[in-house]
Protein backbone atom coordinates (compact mmCIF):
# COMPACT_ATOMS: atom_id res chain seq x y z
CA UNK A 1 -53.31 37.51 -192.49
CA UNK A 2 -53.18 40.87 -190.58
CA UNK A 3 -56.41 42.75 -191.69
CA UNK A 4 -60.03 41.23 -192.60
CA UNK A 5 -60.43 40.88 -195.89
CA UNK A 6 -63.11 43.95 -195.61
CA UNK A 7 -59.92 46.36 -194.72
CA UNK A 8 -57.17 44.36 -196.16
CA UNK A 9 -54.17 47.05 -197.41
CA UNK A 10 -53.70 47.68 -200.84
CA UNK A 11 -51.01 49.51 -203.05
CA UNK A 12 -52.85 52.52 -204.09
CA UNK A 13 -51.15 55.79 -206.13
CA UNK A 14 -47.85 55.02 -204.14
CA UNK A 15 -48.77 54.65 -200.74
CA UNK A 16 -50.21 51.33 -199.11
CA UNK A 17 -53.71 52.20 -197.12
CA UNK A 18 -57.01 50.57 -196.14
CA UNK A 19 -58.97 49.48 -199.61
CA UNK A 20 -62.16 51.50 -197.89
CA UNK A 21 -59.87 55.10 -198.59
CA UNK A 22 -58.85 54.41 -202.12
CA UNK A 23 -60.61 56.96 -204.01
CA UNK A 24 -60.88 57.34 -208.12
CA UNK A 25 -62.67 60.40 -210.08
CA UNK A 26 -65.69 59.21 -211.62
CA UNK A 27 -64.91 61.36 -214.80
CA UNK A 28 -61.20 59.45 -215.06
CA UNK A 29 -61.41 57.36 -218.00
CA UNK A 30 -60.63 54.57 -216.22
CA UNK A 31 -64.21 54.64 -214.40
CA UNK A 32 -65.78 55.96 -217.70
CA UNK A 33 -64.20 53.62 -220.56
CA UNK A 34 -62.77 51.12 -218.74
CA UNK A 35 -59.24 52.46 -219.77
CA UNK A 36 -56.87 50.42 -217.55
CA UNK A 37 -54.79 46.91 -218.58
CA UNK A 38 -54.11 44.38 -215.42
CA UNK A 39 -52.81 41.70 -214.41
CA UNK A 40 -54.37 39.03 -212.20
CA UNK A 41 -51.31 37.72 -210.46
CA UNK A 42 -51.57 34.12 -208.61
CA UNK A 43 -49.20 33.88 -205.47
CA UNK A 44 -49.28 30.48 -203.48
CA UNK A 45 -48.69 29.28 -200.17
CA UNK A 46 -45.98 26.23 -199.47
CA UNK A 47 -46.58 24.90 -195.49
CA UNK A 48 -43.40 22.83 -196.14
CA UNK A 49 -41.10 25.81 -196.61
CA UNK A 50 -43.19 28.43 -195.12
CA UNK A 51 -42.77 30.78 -198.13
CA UNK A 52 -45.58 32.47 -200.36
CA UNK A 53 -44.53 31.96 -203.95
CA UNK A 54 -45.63 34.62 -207.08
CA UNK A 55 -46.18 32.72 -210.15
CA UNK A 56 -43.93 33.79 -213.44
CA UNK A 57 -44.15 37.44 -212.22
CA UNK A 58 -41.59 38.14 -214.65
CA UNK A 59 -43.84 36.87 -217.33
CA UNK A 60 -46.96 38.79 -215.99
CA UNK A 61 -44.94 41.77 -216.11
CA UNK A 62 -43.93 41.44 -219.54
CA UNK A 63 -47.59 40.87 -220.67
CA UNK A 64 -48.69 44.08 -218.75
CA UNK A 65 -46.01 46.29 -220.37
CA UNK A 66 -47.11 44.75 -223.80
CA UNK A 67 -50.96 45.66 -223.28
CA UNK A 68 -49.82 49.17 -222.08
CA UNK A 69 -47.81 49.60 -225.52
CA UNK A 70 -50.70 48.44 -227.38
CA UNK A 71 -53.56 50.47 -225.65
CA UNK A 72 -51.04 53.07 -225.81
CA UNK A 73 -50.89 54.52 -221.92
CA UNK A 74 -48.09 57.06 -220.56
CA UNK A 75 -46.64 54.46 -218.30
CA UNK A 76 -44.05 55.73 -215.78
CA UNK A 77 -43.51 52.19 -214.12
CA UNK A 78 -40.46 50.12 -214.82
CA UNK A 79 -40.97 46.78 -214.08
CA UNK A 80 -38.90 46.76 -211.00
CA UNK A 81 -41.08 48.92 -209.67
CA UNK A 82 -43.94 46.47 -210.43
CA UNK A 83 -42.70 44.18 -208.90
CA UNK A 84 -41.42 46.23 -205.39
CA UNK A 85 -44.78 47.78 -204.97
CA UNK A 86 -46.38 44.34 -205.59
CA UNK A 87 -43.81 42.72 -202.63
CA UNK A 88 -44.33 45.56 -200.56
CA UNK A 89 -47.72 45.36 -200.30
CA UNK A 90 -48.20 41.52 -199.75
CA UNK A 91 -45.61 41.48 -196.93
CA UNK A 92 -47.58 44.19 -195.28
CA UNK A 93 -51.13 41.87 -195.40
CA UNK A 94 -48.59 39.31 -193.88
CA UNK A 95 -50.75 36.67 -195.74
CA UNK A 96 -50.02 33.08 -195.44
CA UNK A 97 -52.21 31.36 -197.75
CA UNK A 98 -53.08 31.47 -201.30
CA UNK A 99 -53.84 34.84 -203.26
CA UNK A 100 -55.17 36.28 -206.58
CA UNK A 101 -52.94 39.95 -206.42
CA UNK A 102 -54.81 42.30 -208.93
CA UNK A 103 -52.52 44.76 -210.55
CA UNK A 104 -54.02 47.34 -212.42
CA UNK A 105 -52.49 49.89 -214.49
CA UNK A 106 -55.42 53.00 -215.22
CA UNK A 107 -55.62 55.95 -216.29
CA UNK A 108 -57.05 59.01 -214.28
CA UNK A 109 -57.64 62.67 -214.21
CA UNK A 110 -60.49 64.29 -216.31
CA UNK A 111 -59.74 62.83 -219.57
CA UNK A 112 -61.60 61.18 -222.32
CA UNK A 113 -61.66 57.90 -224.00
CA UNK A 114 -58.55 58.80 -226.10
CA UNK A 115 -56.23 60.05 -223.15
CA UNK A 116 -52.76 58.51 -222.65
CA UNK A 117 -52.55 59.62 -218.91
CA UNK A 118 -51.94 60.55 -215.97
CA UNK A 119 -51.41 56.55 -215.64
CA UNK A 120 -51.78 55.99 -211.82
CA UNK A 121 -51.81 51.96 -210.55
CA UNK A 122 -53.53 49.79 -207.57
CA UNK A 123 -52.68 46.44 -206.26
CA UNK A 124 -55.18 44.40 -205.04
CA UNK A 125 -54.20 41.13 -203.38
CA UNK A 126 -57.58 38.92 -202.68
CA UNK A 127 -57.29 35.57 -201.27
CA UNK A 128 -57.90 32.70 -203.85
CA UNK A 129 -61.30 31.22 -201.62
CA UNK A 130 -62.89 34.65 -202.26
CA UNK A 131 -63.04 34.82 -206.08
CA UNK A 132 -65.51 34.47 -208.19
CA UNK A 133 -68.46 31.68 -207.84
CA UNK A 134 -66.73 29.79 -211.31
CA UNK A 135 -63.40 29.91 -210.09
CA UNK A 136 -64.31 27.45 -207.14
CA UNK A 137 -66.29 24.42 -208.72
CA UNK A 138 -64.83 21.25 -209.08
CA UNK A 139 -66.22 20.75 -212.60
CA UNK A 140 -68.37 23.81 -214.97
CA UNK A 141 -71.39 22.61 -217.73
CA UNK A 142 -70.83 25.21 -220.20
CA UNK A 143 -72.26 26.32 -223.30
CA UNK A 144 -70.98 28.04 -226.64
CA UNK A 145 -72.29 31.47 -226.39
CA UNK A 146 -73.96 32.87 -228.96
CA UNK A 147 -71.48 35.64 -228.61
CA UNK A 148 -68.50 35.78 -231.04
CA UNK A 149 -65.18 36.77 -229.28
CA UNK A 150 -63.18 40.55 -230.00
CA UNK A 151 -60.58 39.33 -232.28
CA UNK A 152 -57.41 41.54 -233.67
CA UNK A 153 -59.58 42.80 -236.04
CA UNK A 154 -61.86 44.44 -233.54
CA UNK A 155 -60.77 44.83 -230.00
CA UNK A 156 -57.45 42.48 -230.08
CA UNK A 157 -57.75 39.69 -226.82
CA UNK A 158 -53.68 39.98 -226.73
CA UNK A 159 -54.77 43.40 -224.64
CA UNK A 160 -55.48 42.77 -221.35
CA UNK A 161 -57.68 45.55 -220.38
CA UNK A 162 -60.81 46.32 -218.86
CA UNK A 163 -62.59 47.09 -221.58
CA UNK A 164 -62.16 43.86 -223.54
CA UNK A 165 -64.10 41.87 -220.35
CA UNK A 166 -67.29 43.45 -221.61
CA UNK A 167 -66.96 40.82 -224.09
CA UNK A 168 -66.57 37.98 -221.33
CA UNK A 169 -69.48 39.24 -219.05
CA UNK A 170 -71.88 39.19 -221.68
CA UNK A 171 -71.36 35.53 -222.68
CA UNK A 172 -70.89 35.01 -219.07
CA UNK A 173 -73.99 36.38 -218.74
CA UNK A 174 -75.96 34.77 -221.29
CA UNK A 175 -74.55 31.07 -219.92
CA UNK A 176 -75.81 32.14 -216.81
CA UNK A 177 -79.18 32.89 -217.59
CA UNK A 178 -79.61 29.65 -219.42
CA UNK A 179 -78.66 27.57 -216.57
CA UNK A 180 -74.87 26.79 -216.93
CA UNK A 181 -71.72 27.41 -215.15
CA UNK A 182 -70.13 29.43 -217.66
CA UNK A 183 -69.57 29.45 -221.59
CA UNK A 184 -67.27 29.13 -224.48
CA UNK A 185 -66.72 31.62 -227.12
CA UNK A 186 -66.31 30.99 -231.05
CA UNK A 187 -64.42 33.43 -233.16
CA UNK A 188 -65.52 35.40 -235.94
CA UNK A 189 -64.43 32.60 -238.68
CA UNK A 190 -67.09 30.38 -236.22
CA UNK A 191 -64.22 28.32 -234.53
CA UNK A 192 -63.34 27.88 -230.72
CA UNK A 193 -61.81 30.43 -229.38
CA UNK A 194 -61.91 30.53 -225.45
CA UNK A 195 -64.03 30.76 -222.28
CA UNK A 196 -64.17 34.14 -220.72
CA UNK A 197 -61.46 34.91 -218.56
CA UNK A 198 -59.84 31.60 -219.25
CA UNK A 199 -58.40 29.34 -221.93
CA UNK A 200 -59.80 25.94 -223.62
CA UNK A 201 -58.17 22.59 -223.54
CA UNK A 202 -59.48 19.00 -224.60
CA UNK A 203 -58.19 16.03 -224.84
CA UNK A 204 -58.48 13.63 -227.66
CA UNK A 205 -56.69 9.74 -227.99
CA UNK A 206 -54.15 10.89 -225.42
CA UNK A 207 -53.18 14.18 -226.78
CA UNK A 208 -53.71 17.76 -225.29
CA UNK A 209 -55.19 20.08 -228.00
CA UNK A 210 -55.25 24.02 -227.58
CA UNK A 211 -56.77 26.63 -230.30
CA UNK A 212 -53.76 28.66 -231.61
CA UNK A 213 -52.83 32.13 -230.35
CA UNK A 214 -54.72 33.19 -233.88
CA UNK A 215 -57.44 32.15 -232.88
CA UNK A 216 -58.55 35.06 -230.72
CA UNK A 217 -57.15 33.43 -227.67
CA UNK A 218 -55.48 35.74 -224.84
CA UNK A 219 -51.93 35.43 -224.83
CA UNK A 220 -52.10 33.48 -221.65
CA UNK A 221 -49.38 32.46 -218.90
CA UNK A 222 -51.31 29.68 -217.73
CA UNK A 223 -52.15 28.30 -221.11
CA UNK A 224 -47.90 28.78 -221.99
CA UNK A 225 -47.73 26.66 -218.06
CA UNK A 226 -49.85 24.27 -219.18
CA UNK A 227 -48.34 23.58 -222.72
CA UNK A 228 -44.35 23.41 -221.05
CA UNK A 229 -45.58 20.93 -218.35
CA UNK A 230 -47.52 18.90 -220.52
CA UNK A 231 -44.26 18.64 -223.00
CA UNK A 232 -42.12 17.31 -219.73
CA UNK A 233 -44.28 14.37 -219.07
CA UNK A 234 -44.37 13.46 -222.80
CA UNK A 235 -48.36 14.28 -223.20
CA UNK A 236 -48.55 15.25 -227.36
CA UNK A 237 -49.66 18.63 -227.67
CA UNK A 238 -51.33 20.11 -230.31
CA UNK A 239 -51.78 24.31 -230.69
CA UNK A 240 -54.64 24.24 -233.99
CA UNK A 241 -57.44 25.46 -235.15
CA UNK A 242 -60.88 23.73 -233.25
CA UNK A 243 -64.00 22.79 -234.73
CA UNK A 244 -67.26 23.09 -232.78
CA UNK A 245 -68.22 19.53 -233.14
CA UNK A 246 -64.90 18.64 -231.65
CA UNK A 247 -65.38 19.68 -228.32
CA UNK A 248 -69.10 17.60 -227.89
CA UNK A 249 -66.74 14.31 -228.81
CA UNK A 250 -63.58 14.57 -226.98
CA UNK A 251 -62.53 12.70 -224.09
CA UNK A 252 -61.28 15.18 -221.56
CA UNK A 253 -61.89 19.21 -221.43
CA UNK A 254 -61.28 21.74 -219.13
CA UNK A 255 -60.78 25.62 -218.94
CA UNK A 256 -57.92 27.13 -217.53
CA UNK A 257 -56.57 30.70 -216.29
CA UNK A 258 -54.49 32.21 -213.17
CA UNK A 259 -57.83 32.27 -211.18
CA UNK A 260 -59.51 28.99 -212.26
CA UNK A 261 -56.07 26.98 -212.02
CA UNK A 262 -57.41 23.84 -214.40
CA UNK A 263 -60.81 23.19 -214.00
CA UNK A 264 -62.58 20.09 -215.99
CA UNK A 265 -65.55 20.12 -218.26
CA UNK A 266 -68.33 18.51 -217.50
CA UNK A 267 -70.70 18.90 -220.18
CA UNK A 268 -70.62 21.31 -223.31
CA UNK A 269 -74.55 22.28 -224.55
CA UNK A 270 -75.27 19.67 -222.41
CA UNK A 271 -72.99 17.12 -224.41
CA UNK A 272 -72.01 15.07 -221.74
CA UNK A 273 -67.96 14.99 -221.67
CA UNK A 274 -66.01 11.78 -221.23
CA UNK A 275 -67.87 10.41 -218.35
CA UNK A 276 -69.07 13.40 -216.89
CA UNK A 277 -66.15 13.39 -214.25
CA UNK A 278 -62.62 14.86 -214.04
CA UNK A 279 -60.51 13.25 -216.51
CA UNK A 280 -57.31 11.05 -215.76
CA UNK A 281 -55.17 13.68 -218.14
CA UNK A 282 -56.79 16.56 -216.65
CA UNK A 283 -56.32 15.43 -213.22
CA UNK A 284 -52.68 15.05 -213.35
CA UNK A 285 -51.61 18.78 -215.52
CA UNK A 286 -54.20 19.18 -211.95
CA UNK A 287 -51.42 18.34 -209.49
CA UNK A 288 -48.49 18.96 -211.42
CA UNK A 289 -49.23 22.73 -211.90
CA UNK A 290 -50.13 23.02 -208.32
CA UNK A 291 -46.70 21.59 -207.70
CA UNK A 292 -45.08 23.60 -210.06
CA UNK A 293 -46.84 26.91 -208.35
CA UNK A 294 -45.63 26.14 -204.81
CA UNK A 295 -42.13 26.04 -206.17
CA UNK A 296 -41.97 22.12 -205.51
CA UNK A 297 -40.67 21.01 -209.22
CA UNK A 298 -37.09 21.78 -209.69
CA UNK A 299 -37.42 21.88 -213.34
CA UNK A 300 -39.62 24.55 -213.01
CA UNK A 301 -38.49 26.43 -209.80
CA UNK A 302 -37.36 29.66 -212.04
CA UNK A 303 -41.45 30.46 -212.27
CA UNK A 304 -41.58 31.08 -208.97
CA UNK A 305 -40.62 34.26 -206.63
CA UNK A 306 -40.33 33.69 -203.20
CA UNK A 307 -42.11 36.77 -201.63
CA UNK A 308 -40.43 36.39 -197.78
CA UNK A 309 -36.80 36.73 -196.89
C-alpha cells in the first residue's frame, strides 16, 4: 500500500486526490436524503500469482445501473467508465492485500429530495481488516429485530441506496443495545427476510435453504455466489419462503454479504444453533468462495478481474 489508510487516494468527481480534500455541499441531496445508490465492491489478494482480483465487477455494475434506473438518477456513467475509474484508482493505492472498494453514485448541487442530478460519483477502496466490528467475528449471536424490513411495497431492498440502510441501522441498532452481534429482519407478511447488510442462509438435513428474492431480500451477488457454488458440489438448495421457528431448529446458519464473506450463526434469540460452532456445510461454501474470489477455481475464474497487468 502507498498511502496510510488516513490519506489513502480516492476517485472523487473525476480526479483521484487525498480522501481528507474530497468535499460535498451539505445542502446536496445526497448529504440531506441520503440520495446516492453504491456498490460495495470486494477485490482480493492472491500471493501465488501476485494479482489483486475484483469480484463479479461486471455483476456489481449491472446491479448499480439497475438501482440508478429505479431511484431514477441522471447518470452520465457507462459502465466502462465504472469500471476504468474503479482500476485507476486501486492501481494508484498500489494495494496488495484484500479490499472493500466503495462505489457510490450521488447526487449533488442544491437540490431537493426529488432531484435527478447533477449525479457526481466517489470510489472508496478500504482494506477488508478495517470494516466494520460485525464484519470481522468468527461467529455473530443475533436476534430477530423487532423491526420489519422495507419491502417493494415501501422502500423496495432491490435498490441499493443510502437511504434504504436506515432500515439496517436501526435493527442494527436495537441488536446492539440488547447485547448481540447483530440481528435478523422479518418481512411485513412476518417471515425471514435478511440481516442488515447481508443475506440469511441455514442449513437443514444437508440442504442449503435461502428466503426467495420475494421475500424482501436484496438482490445480492454474494447470495447468487453462494447458491452457483453450492449447486457445483451437489449441496440441495432450496430458495423459499422461511418461517421464524425454522431458524431456532436448524442445523447450520450463517449470514452472508461482500463485506461479511460467510459468517456462521451462533445463536438466534439466544437459541443455541447446531452446536454453537461453525458448521461442517458452512465451513466448506467458507473456503470454496474464498477460492473462488482469489481466482483459484477454474470453473469460476470468469468472476474474477485481474486488476494488474
Amino acid at each position: 500500500m502507498k498511502y496510510d489508510i488516513a490519506n489513502r487516494r480516492i476517485w472523487f468527481k473525476g480526479e483521484i486526490i487525498n480522501v481528507n480534500d474530497a468535499k460535498i455541499n451539505v445542502l446536496a441531496p445526497t448529504a440531506q436524503f441520503g440520495l446516492n445508490v453504491f456498490e460495495g465492491i470486494p477485490c482480493y489478494w492472491n500471493e501465488n500469482t501476485h494479482q489483486l482480483y475484483a469480484f463479479r465487477l461486471d455483476d456489481h455494475y449491472d446491479r448499480l445501473l439497475r438501482s440508478v434506473k429505479l431511484i431514477q438518477m441522471d447518470c452520465p456513467y457507462t459502465k466502462k467508465d465504472l469500471k476504468e475509474a474503479f482500476i485507476s484508482v486501486i492501481r494508484e493505492n498500489e494495494y496488495e492485500e484484500n479490499l472493500s472498494v466503495r462505489q457510490t453514485l450521488f447526487v449533488d448541487g442544491f437540490g431537493s429530495w426529488g432531484s435527478e442530478g447533477p449525479v457526481e460519483m466517489f470510489i472508496a477502496p478500504i482494506p477488508r481488516g478495517k470494516t466494520s466490528a460485525e464484519y470481522n467475528k468468527k461467529g455473530l449471536n443475533c436476534c430477530i429485530t423487532s423491526w420489519r424490513r422495507i419491502s417493494d411495497e415501501t422502500l423496495s431492498p432491490r435498490i441499493k441506496c443510502g437511504a434504504n440502510y436506515i432500515n439496517s441501522r436501526v435493527g442494527q441498532r436495537e441488536a446492539l443495545r440488547n447485547g448481540f452481534d447483530t440481528c435478523i429482519f422479518l418481512n411485513e407478511a412476518g417471515k425471514v427476510s435478511e440481516g442488515p447488510g447481508s443475506c440469511l442462509f441455514v442449513i437443514k438435513d444437508g440442504s442449503v435453504v435461502t428466503p426467495k428474492l420475494t421475500d424482501s431480500v436484496l438482490e445480492s451477488i454474494t447470495r447468487d455466489s453462494i447458491i452457483q457454488i453450492a449447486e457445483s458440489k451437489n449441496i440441495p438448495v432450496l430458495e423459499r419462503t422461511i418461517d421464524r421457528t425454522e431458524l431456532y431448529t436448524c442445523d447450520e446458519a450463517f449470514l452472508c454479504g461482500s463485506a461479511m464473506e460467510i459468517t456462521p450463526i451462533i445463536s438466534i434469540d439466544k437459541y443455541v444453533i447446531g452446536n454453537g460452532e461453525i458448521g461442517t456445510i458452512t465451513e466448506d461454501l467458507h473456503h470454496s468462495y474464498l477460492d473462488v474470489v482469489k481466482g483459484k477455481c477454474d470453473r469460476f475464474k470468469k468472476w474474477v478481474t485481474p486488476i494488474y497487468a
